[in-house]
Protein backbone atom coordinates (compact mmCIF):
# COMPACT_ATOMS: atom_id res chain seq x y z
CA UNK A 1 5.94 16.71 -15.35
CA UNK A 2 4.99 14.28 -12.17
CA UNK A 3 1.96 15.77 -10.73
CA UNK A 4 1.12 13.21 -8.49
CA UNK A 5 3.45 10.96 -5.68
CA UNK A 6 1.88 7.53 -4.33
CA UNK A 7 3.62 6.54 -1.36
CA UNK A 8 4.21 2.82 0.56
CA UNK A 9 3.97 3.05 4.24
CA UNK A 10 5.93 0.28 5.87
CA UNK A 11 9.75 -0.10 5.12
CA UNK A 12 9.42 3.25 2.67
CA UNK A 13 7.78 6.48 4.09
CA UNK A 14 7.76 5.77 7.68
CA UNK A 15 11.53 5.03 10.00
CA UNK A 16 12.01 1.99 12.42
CA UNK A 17 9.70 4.03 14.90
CA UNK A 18 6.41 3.81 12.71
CA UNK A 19 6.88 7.62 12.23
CA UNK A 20 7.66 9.97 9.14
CA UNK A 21 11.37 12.21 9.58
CA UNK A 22 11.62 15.90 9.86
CA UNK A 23 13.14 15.35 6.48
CA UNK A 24 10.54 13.32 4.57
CA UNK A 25 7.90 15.48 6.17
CA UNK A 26 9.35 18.51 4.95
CA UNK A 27 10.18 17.04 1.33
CA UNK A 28 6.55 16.11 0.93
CA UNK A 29 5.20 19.54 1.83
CA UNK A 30 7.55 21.18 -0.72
CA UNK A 31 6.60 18.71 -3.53
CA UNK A 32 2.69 19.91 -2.60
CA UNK A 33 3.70 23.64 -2.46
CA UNK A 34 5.29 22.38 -6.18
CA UNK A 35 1.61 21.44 -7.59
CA UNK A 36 2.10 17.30 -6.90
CA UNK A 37 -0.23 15.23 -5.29
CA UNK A 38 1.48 13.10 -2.07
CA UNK A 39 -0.54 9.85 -1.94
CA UNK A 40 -0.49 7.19 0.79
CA UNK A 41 -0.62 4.04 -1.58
CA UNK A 42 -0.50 0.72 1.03
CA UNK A 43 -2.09 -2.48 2.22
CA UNK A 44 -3.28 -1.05 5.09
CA UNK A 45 -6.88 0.23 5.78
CA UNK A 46 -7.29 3.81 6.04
CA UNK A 47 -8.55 3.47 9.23
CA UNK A 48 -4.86 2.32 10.33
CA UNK A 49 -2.99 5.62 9.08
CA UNK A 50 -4.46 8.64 10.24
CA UNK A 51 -1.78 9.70 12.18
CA UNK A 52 0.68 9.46 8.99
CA UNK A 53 -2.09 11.18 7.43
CA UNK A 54 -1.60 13.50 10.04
CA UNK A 55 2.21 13.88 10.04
CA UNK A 56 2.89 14.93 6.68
CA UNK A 57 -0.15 17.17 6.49
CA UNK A 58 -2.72 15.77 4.24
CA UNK A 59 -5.30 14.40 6.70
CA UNK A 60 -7.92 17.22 6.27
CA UNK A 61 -6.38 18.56 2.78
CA UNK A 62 -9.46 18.56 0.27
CA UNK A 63 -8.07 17.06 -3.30
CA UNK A 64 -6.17 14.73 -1.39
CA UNK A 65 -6.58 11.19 -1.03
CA UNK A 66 -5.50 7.69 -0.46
CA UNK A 67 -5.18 4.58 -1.97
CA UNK A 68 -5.49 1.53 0.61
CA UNK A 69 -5.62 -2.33 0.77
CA UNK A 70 -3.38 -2.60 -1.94
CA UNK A 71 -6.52 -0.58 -4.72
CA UNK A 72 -9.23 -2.18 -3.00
CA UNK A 73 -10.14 1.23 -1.69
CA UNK A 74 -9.64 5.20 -2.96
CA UNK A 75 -10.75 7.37 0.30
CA UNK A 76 -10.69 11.32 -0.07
CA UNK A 77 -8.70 12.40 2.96
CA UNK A 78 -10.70 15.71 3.53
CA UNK A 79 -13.69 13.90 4.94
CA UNK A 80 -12.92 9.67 4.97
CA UNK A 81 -15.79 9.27 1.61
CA UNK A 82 -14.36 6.14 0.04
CA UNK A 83 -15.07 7.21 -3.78
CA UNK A 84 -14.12 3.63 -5.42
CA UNK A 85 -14.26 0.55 -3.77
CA UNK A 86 -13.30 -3.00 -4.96
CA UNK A 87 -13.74 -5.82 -2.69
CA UNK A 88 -14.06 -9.68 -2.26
CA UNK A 89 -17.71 -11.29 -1.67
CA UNK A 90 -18.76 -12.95 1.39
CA UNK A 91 -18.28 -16.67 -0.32
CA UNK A 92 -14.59 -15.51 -1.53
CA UNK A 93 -13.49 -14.18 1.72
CA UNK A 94 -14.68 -17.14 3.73
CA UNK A 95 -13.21 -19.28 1.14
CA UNK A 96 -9.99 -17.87 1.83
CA UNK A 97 -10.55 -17.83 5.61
CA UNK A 98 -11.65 -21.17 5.95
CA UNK A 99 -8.71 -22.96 3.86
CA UNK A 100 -6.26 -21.36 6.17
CA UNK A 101 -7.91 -22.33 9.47
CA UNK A 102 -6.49 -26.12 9.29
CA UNK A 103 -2.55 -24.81 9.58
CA UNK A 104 -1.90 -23.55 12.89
CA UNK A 105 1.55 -22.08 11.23
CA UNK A 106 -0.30 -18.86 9.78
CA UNK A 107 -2.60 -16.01 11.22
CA UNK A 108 -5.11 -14.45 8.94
CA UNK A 109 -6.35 -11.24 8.70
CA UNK A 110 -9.37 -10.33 7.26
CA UNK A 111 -9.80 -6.90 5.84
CA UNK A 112 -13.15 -4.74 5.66
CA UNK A 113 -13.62 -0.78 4.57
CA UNK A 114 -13.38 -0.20 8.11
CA UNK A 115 -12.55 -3.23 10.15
CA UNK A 116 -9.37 -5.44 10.23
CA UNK A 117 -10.42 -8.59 12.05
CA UNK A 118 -7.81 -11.45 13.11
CA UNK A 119 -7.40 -14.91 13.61
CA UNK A 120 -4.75 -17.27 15.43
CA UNK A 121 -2.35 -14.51 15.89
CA UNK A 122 0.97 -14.96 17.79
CA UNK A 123 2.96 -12.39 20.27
CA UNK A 124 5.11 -11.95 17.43
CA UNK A 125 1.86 -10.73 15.07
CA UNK A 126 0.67 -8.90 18.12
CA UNK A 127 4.05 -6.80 18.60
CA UNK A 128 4.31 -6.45 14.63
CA UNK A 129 1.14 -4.79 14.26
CA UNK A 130 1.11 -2.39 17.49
CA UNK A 131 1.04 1.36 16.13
CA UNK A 132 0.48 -0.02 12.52
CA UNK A 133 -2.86 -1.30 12.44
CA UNK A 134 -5.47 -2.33 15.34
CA UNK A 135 -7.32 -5.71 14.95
CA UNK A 136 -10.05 -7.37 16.81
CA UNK A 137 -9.40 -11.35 17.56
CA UNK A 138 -12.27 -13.04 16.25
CA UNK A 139 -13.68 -15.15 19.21
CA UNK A 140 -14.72 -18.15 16.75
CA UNK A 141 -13.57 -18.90 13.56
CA UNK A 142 -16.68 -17.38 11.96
CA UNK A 143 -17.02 -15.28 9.92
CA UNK A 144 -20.97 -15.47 9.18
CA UNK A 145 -21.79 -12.88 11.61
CA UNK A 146 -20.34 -10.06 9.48
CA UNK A 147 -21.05 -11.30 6.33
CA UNK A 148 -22.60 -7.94 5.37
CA UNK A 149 -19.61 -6.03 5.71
CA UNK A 150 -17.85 -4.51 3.17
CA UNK A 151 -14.76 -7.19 2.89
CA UNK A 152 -11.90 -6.09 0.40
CA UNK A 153 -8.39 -8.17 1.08
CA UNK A 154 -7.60 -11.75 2.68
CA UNK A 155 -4.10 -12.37 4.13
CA UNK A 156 -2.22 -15.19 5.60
CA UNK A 157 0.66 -14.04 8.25
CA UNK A 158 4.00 -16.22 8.32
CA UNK A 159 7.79 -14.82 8.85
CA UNK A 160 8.71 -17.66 6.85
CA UNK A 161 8.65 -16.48 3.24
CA UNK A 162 9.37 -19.62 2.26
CA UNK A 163 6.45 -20.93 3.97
CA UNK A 164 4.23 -18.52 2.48
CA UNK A 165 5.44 -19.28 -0.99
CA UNK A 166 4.88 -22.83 -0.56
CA UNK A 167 1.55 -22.17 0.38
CA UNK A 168 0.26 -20.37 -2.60
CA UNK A 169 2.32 -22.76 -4.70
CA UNK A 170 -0.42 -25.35 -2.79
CA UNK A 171 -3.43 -22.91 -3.48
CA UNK A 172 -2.46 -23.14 -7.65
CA UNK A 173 -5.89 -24.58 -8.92
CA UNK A 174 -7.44 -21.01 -7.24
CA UNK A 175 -4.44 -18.67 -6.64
CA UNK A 176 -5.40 -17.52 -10.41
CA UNK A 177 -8.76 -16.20 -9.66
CA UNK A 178 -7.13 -13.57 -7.57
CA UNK A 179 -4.82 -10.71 -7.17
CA UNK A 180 -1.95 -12.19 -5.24
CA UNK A 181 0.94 -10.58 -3.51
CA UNK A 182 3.56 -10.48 -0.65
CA UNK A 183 4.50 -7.35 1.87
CA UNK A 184 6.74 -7.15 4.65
CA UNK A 185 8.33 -10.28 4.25
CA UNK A 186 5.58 -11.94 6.20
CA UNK A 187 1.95 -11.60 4.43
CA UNK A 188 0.17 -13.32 1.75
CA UNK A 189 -2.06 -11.12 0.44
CA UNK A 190 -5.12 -11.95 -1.40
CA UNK A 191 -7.28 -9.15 -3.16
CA UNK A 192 -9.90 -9.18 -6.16
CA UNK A 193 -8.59 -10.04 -9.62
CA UNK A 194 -7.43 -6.98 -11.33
CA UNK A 195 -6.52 -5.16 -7.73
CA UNK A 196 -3.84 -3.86 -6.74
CA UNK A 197 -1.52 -0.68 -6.25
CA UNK A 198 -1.28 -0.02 -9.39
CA UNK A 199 -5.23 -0.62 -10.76
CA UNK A 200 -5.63 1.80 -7.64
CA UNK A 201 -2.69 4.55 -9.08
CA UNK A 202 -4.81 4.24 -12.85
CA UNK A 203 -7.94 4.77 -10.77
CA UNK A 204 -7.07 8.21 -8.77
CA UNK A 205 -4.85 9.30 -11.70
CA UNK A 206 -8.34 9.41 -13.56
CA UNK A 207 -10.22 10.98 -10.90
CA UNK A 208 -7.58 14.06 -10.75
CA UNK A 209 -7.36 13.98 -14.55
CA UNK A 210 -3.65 13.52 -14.20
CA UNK A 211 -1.84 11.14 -17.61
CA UNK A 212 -0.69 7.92 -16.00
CA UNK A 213 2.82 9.19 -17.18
CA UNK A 214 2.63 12.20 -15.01
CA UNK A 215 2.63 10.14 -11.72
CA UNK A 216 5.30 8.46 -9.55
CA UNK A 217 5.54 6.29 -7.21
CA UNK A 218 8.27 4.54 -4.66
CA UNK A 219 7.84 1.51 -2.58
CA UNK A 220 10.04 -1.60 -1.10
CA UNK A 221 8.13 -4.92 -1.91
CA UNK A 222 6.74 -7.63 -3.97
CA UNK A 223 2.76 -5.61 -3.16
CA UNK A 224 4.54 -2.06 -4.79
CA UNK A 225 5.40 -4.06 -8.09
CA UNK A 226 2.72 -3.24 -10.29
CA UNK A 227 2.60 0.34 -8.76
CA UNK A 228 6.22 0.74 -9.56
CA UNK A 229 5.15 -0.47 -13.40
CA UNK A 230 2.38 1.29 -13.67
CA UNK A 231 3.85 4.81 -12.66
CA UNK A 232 5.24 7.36 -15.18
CA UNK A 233 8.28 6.83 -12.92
CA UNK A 234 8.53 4.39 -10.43
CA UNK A 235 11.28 4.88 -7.57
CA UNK A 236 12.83 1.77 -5.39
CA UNK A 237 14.09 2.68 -2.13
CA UNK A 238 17.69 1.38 -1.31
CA UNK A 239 16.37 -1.49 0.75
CA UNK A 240 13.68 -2.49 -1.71
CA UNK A 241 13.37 -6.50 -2.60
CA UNK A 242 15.59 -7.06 -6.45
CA UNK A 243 12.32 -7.75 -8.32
CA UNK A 244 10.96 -4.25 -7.59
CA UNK A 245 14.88 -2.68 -7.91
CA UNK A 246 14.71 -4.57 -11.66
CA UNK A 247 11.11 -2.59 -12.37
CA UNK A 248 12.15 0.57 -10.78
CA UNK A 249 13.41 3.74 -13.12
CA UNK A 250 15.21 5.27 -10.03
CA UNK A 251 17.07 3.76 -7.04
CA UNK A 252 17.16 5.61 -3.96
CA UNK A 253 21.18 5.53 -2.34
CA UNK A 254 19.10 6.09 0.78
CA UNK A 255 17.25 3.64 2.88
CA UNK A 256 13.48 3.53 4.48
CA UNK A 257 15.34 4.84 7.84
CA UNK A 258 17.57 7.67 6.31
CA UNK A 259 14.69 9.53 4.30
CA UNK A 260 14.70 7.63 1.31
CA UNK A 261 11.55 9.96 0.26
CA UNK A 262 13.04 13.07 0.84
CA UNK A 263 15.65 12.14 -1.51
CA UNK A 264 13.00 10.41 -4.31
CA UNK A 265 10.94 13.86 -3.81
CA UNK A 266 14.30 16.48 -4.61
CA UNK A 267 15.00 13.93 -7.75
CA UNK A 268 11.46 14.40 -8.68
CA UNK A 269 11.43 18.17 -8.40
CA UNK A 270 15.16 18.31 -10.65
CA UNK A 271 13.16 16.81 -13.15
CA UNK A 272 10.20 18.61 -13.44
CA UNK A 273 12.71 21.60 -13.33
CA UNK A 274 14.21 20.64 -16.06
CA UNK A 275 10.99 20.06 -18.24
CA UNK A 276 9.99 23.08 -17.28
CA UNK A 277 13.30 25.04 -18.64
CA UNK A 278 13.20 23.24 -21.74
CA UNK A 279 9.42 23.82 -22.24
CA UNK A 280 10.76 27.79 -21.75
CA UNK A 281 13.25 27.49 -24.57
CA UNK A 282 11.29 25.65 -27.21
């Protein structure tokens, strides 16, 4: 019986216009009015997706929560409390930050609890990330004056995958110390060992008292992959990378922009239909 949903943002639950459809909005509300937990599960800072938040209905909902910057961070929607937090240290972040400032080829974000700060970004970055995330331009590239902030993810910005991939194969002697993964075709993304979607599914499946096998969740890229593992059933939507079609248990026919949720949340709610009428006849 899936009790809980975790949910990608970008290129899964929201359409080409950074918004959620009639259709998935209405899909999640009937899978909550079914007894299962709908769960933003992204990259992204909370901070960044209120108004999703808002949208399908969960933004002020108490025993509802997020899971952002790929696990770094569990925030309980009702009231913005972030109840587990796993970040980078100020020597680790500005290791990462520093390496990257020598190629003028890749942007960097730098992520805090409640701050996304940026450096060399492009008019491409700039018209990529309006209405998914704000950012403030660093001035310098220094990060010593917030060195007491809360940091929790490190990412490197390139639409050349290739480029990316040729990077980390560069950063081998350290790229083992972390938790390292790719989204949207164009980020590197560096978290703490051991963090990710799916250490953050484990974590909030705990806190609800919820069995890891009573969870689900659906995503599109390489930063999904160990939530789409870790998940009693994990869903790939039609325009999901191979890699996370290969882990997946369930393949949307529907893409991101035709309400590939709506149809992952009625194939949900057949099954626990079914459980439920064989439960009735045992």
């Amino acid at each position: 019986m899936i009790k809980l949903l975790a949910l990608d943002l970008d290129e899964t639950l929201l359409s080409n216009d950074k918004h959620v459809s009639k259709e998935n909005i209405a899909a999640l509300k009937k899978a909550r009015e079914n007894g299962i937990h709908t769960v933003i599960a992204t990259g992204r800072p909370w901070f960044s997706f209120h108004e999703t938040l808002e949208e399908i209905g969960t933004r002020h909902l108490k025993d509802e929560y997020s899971i952002s910057l790929n696990g770094g961070a569990i925030v309980e929607n009702e009231n913005g409390k972030i109840i587990e937090l796993d970040g980078l240290d100020y020597p680790t972040t500005n290791m990462l930050f520093q390496r990257a400032l020598s190629d003028q080829n890749l942007c960097i974000h730098v992520n805090t609890t409640d701050t996304a700060y940026g450096w060399n970004l492009n008019d491409d970055e700039r018209k990529f990330l309006k209405g998914r995330l704000e950012i403030i331009e660093l001035k310098n590239p220094d990060l010593s004056a917030h060195q007491d902030e809360h940091f929790v993810k490190v990412l490197y910005g390139n639409t050349n995958i290739n480029y990316l991939q040729n990077i980390l194969e560069e950063m081998n002697t350290i790229s083992g110390d972390f938790d390292v993964s790719f989204s949207s075709s164009r980020y590197l993304e560096f978290n703490k060992k051991g963090v990710n979607k799916g250490s953050g599914l484990k974590k909030l499946a705990k806190i609800l008292d919820i069995d890891i096998s009573q969870t689900a969740a659906i995503g599109d890229h390489a930063n999904d992959l160990e939530m789409i593992k870790t998940a009693g059933l994990g869903i790939a939507v039609a325009n999901a990378i191979d890699e996370l079609k290969e882990a997946a248990k369930y393949i949307t026919t529907h893409d991101y922009d035709h309400h590939a949720v709506a149809e992952a949340v009625e194939y949900i709610l057949e099954l626990n239909k079914k459980e439920r009428e064989a439960n009735q006849t045992k």
